[in-house]
C-alpha atoms as a PDB file:
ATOM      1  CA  UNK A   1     -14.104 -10.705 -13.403  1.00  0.00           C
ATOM      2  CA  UNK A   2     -10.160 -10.008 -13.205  1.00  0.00           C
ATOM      3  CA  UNK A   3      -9.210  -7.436 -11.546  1.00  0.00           C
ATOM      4  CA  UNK A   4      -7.725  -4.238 -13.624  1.00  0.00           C
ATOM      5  CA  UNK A   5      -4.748  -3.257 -12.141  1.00  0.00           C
ATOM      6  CA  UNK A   6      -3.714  -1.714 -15.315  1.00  0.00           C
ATOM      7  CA  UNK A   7      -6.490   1.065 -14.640  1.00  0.00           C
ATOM      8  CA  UNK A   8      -5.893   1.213 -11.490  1.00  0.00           C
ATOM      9  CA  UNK A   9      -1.667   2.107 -12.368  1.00  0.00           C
ATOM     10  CA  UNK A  10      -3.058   3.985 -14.719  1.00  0.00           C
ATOM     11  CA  UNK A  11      -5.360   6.570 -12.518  1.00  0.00           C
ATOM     12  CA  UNK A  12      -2.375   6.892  -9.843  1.00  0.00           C
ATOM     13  CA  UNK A  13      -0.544   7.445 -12.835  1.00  0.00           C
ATOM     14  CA  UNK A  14      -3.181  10.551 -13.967  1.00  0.00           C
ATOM     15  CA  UNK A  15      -3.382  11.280 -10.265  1.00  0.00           C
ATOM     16  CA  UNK A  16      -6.763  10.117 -10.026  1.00  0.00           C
ATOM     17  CA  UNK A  17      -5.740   9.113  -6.145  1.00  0.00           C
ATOM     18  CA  UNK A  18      -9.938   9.354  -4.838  1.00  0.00           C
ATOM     19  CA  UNK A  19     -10.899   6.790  -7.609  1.00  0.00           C
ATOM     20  CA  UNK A  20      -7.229   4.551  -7.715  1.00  0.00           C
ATOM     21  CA  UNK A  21      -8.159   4.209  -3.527  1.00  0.00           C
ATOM     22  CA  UNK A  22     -12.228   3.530  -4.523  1.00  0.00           C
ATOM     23  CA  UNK A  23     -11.436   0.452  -6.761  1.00  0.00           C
ATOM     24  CA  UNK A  24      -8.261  -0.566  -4.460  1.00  0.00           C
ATOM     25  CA  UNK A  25     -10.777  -0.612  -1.663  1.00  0.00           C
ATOM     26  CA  UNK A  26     -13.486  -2.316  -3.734  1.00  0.00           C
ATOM     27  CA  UNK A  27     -11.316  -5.209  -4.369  1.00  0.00           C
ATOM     28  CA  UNK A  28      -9.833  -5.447  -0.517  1.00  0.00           C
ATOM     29  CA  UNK A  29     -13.687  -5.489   0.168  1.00  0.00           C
ATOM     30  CA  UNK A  30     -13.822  -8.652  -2.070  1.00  0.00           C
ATOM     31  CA  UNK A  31     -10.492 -10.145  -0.985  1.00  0.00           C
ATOM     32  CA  UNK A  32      -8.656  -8.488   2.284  1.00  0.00           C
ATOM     33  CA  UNK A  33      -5.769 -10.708   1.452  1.00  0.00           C
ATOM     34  CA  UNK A  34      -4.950  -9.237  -2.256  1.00  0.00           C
ATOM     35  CA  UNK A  35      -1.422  -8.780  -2.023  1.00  0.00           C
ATOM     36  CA  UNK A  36      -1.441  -6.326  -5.476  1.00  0.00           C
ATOM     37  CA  UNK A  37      -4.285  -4.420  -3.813  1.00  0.00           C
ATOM     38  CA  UNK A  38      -2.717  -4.028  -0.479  1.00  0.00           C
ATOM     39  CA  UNK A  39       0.972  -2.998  -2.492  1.00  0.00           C
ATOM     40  CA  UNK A  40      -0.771  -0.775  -4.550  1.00  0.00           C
ATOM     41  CA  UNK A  41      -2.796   1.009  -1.578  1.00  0.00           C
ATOM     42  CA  UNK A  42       0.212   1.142   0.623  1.00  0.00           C
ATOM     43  CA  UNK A  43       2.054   2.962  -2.881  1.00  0.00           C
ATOM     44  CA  UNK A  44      -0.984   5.480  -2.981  1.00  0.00           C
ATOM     45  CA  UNK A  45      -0.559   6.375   0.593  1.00  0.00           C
ATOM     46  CA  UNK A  46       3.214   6.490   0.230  1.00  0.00           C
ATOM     47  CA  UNK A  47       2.942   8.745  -2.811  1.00  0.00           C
ATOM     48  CA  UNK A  48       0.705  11.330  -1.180  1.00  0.00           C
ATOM     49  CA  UNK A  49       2.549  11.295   1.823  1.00  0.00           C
ATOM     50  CA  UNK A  50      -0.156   9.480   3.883  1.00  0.00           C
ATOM     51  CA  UNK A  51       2.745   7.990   5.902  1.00  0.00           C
ATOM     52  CA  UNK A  52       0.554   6.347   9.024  1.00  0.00           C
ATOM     53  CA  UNK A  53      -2.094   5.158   6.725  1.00  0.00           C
ATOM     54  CA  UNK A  54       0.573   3.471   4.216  1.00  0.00           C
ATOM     55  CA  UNK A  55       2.785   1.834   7.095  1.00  0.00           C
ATOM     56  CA  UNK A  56      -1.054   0.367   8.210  1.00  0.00           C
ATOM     57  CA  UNK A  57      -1.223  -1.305   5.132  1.00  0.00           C
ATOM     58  CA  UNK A  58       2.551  -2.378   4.633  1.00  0.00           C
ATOM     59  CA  UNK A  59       2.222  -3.930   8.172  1.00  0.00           C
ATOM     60  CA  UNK A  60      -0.838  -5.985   6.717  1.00  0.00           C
ATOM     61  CA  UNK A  61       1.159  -6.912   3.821  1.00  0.00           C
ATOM     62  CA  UNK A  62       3.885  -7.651   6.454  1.00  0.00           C
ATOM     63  CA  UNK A  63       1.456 -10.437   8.035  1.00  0.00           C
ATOM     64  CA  UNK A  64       0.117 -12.243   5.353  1.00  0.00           C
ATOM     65  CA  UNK A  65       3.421 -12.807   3.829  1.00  0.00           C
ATOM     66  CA  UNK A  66       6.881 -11.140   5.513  1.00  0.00           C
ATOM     67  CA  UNK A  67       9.050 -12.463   3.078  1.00  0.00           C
ATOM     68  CA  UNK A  68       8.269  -9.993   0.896  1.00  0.00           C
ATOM     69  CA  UNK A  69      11.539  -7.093   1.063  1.00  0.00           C
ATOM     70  CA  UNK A  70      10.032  -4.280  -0.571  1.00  0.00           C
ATOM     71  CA  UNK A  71       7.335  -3.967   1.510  1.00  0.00           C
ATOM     72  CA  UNK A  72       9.838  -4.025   4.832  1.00  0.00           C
ATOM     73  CA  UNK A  73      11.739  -1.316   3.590  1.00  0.00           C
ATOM     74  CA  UNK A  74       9.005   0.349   2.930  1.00  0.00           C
ATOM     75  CA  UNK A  75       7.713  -0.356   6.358  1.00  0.00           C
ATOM     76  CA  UNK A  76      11.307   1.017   7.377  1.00  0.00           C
ATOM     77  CA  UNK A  77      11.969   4.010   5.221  1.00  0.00           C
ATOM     78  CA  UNK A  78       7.987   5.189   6.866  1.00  0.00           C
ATOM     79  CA  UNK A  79       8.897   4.559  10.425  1.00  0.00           C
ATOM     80  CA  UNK A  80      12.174   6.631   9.865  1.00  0.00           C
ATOM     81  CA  UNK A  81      10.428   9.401   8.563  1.00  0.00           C
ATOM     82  CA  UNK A  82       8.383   9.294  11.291  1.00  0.00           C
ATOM     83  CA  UNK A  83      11.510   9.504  13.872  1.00  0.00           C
ATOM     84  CA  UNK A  84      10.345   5.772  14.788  1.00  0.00           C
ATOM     85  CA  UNK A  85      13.876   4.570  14.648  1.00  0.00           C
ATOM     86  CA  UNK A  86      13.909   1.825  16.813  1.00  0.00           C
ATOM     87  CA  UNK A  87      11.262   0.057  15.118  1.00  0.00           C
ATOM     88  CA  UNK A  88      12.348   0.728  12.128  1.00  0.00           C
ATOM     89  CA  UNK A  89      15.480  -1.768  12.796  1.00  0.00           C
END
């Protein structure tokens, strides 16, 4: 079965956050290298200010494929607002 990331958009999108993160979590438990999973988790985290727990995931995303810009200034914009300048360069 496909994943649904359409629900999934569409409970962060309700604010549903406890069941978005259950079936993000469901399908990293199935595949820890699901780059929509892992973007989408690391959004979540971002969105409710989870900043430690979202830069954890970007950094994942980071390692399975870094040529992905979003998720480094993402990575960035975190360690910035967490006065972690110098590795956010």
């Amino acid at each position: 079965m496909q994943p649904n990331y359409y629900q999934i958009h569409a409970q962060i999108y309700r604010g549903d956050y406890i069941h978005a993160e259950k079936s993000l979590l469901n399908l990293l438990d199935k595949n820890h290298e699901d780059l929509n999973a892992l973007n989408l988790l690391g959004a979540l985290y971002l969105q409710q200010s989870h900043l430690e727990k979202a830069l954890d995931v970007f950094k994942k995303v980071w390692a399975i494929s870094p040529n992905i810009f979003p998720v480094a200034y993402n990575a960035a914009s975190i360690l910035m607002s967490l006065g972690r300048h110098a590795e956010a360069i």
